[in-house]
Each structure stands twice: as structure tokens, then as C-alpha cells.
C-alpha atoms as a PDB file:
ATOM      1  CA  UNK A   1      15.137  -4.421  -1.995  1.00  0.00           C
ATOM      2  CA  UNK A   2      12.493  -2.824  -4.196  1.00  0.00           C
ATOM      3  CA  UNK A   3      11.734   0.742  -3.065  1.00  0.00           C
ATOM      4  CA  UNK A   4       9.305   3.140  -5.358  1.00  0.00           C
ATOM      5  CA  UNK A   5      10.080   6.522  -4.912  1.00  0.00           C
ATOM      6  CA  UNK A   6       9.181   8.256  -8.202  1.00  0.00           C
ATOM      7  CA  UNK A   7       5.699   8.622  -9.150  1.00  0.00           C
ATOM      8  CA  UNK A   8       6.205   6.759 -12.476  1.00  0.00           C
ATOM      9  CA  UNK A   9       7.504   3.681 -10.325  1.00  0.00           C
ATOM     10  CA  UNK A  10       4.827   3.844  -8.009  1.00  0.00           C
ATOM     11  CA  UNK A  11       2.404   3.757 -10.565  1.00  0.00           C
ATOM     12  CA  UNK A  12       3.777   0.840 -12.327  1.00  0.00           C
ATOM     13  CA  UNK A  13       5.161  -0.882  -8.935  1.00  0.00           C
ATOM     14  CA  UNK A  14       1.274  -0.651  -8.425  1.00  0.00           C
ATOM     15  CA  UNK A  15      -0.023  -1.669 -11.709  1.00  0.00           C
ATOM     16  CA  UNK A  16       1.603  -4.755 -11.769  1.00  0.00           C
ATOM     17  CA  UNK A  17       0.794  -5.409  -8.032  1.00  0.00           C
ATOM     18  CA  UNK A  18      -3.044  -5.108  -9.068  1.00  0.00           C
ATOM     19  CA  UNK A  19      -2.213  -7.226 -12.141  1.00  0.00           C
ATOM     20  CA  UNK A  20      -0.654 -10.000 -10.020  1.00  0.00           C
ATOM     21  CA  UNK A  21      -2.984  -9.920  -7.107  1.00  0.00           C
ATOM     22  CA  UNK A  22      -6.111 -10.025  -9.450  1.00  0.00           C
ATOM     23  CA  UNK A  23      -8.413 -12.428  -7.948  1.00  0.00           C
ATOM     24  CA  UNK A  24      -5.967 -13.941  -5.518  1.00  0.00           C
ATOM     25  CA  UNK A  25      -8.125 -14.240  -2.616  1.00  0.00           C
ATOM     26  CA  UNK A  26      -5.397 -12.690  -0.262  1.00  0.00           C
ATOM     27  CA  UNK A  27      -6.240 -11.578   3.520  1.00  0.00           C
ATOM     28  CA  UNK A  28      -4.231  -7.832   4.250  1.00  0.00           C
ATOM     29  CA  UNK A  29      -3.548  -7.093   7.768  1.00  0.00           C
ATOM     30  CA  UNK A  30      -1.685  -4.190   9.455  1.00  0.00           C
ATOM     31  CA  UNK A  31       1.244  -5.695  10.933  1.00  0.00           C
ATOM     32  CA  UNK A  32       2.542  -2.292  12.588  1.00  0.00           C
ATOM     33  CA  UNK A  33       1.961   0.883  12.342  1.00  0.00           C
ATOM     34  CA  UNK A  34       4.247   4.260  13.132  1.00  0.00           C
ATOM     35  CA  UNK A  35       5.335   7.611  11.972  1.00  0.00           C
ATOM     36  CA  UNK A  36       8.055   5.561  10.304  1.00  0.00           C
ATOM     37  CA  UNK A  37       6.501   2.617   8.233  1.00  0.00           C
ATOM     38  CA  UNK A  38       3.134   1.569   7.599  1.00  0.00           C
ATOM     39  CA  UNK A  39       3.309  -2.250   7.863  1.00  0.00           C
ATOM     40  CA  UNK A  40       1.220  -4.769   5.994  1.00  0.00           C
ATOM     41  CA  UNK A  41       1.134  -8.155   5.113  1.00  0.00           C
ATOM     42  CA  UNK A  42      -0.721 -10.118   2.477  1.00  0.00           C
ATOM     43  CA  UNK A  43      -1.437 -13.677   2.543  1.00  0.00           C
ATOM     44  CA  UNK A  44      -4.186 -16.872   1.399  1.00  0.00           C
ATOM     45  CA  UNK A  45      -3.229 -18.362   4.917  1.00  0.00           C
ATOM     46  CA  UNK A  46      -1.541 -16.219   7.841  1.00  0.00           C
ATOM     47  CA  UNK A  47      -1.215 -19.696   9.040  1.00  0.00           C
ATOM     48  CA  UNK A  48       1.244 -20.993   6.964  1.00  0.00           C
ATOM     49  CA  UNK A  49       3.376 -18.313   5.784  1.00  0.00           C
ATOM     50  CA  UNK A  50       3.147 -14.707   4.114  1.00  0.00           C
ATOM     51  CA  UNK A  51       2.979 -13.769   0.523  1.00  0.00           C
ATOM     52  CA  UNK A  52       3.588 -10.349   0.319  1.00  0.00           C
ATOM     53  CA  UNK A  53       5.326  -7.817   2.574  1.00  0.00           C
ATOM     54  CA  UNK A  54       4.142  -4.021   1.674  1.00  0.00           C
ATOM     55  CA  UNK A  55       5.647  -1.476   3.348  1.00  0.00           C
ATOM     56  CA  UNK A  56       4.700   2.740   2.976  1.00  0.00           C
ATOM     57  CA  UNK A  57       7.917   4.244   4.543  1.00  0.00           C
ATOM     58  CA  UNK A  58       7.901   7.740   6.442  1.00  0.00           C
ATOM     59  CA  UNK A  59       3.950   8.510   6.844  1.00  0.00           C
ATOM     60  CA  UNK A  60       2.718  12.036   6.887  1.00  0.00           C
ATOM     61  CA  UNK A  61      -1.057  10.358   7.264  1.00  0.00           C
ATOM     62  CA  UNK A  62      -3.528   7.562   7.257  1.00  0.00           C
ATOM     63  CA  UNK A  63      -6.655   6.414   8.283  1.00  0.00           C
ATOM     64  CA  UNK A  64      -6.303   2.862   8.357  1.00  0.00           C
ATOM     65  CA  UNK A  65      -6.808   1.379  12.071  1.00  0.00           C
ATOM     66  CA  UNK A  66      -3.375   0.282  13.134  1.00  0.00           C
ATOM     67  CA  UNK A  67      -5.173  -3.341  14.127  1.00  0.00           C
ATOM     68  CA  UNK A  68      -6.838  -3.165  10.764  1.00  0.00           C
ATOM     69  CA  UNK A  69      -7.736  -6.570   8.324  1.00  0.00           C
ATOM     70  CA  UNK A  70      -9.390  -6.938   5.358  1.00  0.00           C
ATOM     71  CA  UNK A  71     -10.345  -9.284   2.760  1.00  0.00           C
ATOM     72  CA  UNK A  72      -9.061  -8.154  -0.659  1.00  0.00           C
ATOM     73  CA  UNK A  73     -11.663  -7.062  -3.319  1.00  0.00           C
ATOM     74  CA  UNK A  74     -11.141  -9.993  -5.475  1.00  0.00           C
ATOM     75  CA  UNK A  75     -12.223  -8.843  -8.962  1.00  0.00           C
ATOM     76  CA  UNK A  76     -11.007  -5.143  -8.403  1.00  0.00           C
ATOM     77  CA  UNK A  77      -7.879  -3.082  -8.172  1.00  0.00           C
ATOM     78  CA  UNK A  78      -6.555  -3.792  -4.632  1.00  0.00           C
ATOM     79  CA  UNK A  79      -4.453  -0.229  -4.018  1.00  0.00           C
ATOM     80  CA  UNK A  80      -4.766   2.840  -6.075  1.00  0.00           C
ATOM     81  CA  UNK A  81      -2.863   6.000  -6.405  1.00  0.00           C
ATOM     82  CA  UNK A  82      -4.244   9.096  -5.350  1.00  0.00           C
ATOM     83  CA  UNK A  83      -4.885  11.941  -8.187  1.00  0.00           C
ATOM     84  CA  UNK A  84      -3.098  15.268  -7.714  1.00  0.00           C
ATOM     85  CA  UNK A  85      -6.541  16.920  -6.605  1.00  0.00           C
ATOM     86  CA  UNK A  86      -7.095  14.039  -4.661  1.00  0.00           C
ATOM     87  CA  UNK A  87      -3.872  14.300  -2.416  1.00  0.00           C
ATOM     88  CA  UNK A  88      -4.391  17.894  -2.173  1.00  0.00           C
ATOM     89  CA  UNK A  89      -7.301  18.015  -1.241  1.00  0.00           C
ATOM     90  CA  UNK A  90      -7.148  15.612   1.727  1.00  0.00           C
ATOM     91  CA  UNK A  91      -3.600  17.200   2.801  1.00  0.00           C
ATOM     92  CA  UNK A  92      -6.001  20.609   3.123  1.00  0.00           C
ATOM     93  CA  UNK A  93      -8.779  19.270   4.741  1.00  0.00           C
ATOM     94  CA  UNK A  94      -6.651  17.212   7.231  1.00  0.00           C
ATOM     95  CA  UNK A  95      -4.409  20.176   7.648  1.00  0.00           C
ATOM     96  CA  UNK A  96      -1.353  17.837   7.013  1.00  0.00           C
ATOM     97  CA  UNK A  97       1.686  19.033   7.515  1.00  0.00           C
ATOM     98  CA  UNK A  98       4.637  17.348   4.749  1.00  0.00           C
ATOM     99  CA  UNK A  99       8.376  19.016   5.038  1.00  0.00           C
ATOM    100  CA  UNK A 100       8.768  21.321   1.548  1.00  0.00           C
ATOM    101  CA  UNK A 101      11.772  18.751   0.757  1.00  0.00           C
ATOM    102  CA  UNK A 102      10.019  15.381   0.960  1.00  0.00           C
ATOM    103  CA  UNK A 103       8.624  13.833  -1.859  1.00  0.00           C
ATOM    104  CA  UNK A 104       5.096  12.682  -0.998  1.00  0.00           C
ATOM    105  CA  UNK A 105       2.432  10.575  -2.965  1.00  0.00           C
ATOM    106  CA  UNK A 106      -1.018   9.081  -1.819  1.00  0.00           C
ATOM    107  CA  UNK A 107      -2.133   5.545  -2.039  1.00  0.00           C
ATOM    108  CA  UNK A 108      -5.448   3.625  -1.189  1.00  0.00           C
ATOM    109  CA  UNK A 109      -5.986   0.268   0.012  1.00  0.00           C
ATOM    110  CA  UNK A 110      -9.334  -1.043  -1.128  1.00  0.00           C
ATOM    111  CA  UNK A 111     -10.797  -1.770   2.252  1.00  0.00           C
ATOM    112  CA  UNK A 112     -14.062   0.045   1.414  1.00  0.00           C
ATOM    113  CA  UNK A 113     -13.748   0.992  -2.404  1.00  0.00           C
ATOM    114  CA  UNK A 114     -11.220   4.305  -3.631  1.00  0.00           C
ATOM    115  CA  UNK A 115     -13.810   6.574  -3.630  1.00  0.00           C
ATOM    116  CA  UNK A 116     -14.018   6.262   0.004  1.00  0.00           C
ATOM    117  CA  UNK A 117     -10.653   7.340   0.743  1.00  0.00           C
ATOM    118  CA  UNK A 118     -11.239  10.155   3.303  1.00  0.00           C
ATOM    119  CA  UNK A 119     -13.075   7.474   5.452  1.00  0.00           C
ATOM    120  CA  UNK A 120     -10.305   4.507   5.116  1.00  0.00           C
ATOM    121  CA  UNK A 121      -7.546   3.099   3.154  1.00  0.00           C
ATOM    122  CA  UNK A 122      -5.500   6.311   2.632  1.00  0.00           C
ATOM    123  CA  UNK A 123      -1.870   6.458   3.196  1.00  0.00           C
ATOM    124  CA  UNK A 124       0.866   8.970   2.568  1.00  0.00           C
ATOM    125  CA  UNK A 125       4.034   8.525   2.914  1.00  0.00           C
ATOM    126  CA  UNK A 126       7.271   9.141   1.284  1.00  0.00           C
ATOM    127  CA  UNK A 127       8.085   5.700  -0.487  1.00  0.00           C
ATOM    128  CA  UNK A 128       6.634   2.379  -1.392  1.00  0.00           C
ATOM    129  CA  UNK A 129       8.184  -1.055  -0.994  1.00  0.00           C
ATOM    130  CA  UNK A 130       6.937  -4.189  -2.122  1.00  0.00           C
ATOM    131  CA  UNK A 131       8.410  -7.763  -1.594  1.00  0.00           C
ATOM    132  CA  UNK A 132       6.681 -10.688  -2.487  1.00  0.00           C
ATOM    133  CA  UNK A 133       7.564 -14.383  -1.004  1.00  0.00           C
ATOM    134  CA  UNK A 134       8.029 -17.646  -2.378  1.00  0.00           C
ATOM    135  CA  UNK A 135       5.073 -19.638  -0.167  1.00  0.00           C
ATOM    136  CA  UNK A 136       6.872 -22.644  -0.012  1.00  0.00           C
ATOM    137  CA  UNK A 137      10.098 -21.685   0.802  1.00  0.00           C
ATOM    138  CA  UNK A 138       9.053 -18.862   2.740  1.00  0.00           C
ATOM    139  CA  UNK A 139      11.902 -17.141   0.964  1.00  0.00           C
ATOM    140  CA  UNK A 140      11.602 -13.246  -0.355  1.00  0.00           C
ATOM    141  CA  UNK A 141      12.432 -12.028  -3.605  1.00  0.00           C
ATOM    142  CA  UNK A 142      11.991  -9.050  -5.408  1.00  0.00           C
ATOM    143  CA  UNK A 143       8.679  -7.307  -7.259  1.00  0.00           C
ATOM    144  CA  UNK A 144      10.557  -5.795 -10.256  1.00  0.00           C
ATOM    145  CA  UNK A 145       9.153  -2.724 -11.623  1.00  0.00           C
ATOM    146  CA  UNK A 146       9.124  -3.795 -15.286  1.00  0.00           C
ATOM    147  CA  UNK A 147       7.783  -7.236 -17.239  1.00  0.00           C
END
């Protein structure tokens, strides 16, 4: 199973997730939500099967509504990484607490553009998994890290 948990995988694990989800015309929804594991699913048609599972293990904090959907942003990045300054400087403001032996990192959804990220779309967590499905054999395979 593919699990980031370096910064230099999660920043290509999500490079090449923006690079394959480009204009895709996927539908995210928050599947569940808990101090463990941020939940959500990507799809063209909830109907018929999922596409891709995404899954931000051991959250320290987000904002995004645990019954939360949105429609991708098409012709833009869909998650970004948060900037050193940027992590830090939400972790101060929301006086967010994160063990001194955890590794941590930030990500955004785009549910309402990155620059909006103390509003919505802001997770941190510990690790990043990514898994995306075969839609006609509903069968999961792995999102490799490198071309």
C-alpha cells in the first residue's frame, strides 16, 4: 500500500496526483473522519464505483466538515502542500498541539482555492496514502511515487 511519509514523497505523491487528476471532473467527499484517518473518496460517479481512495493518517487538525463534498477545481491543482511558514503559522494560531516525535506536514484540498486554507481544506496529519482504482473492475492498485 502506498504510504508518503517523507516530505519529498509527499510532494511528488502529490505532484503526480495533480498531474493525473488534471481536468478529471472528479466529485471528493469525506467518507469519515477521526483523530485517526481523514477519509476521502474521489470519483466521476459515486454511483458506480470509486476512483480514488485518499487517506491523511493520524490528524493533529483540519477544517474540513466531516460531511464535506466538493467538486474538484478542474483546470487547477486539486491538493497542495503547505509551506513551512504556512504550517507554522496555522499550528500557532490554532494553538495545535503535535507530539515533539511525530513527523507532521500540511496539505490543502482545493475546496475554496489554497490561499484560503485557514477557512477550509487544511489537513495535518502524520502520513499520506493514496490508492487509485481500476473503474471497471473496481479493483485497487497502487499510485507509485515515481514515472
Amino acid at each position: 500500500m502506498p504510504t508518503f511519509s517523507t516530505l519529498e514523497d509527499i510532494q511528488k505523491a502529490i505532484q503526480l496526483f495533480n498531474k493525473h487528476a488534471y481536468n478529471a471532473g472528479f466529485e471528493f467527499k469525506v467518507y469519515s473522519s477521526e483523530a485517526s484517518c481523514l477519509y476521502i473518496q474521489a470519483s466521476f460517479d459515486f454511483g458506480y464505483y470509486v476512483n480514488v481512495d485518499i487517506e491523511c493518517r493520524e490528524v493533529f487538525y483540519t477544517n474540513i466538515d466531516p460531511k464535506a463534498s466538493w467538486p474538484d477545481a478542474w483546470h487547477n491543482d486539486q491538493v497542495f502542500l503547505l509551506t513551512d511558514d504556512e504550517l507554522e503559522n496555522i499550528i500557532d494560531f490554532r494553538e495545535i498541539t503535535i507530539p515533539a516525535d511525530k513527523p507532521y506536514f500540511g496539505i490543502v484540498f482545493n475546496i475554496i482555492g489554497k490561499d484560503n486554507y485557514f477557512i477550509n481544506g487544511t489537513v495535518i496529519c502524520s502520513s499520506l496514502y493514496i490508492s487509485w482504482r481500476h473503474p471497471n473492475k473496481n479493483e485497487e492498485y497502487e499510485f507509485h511515487t515515481l514515472e
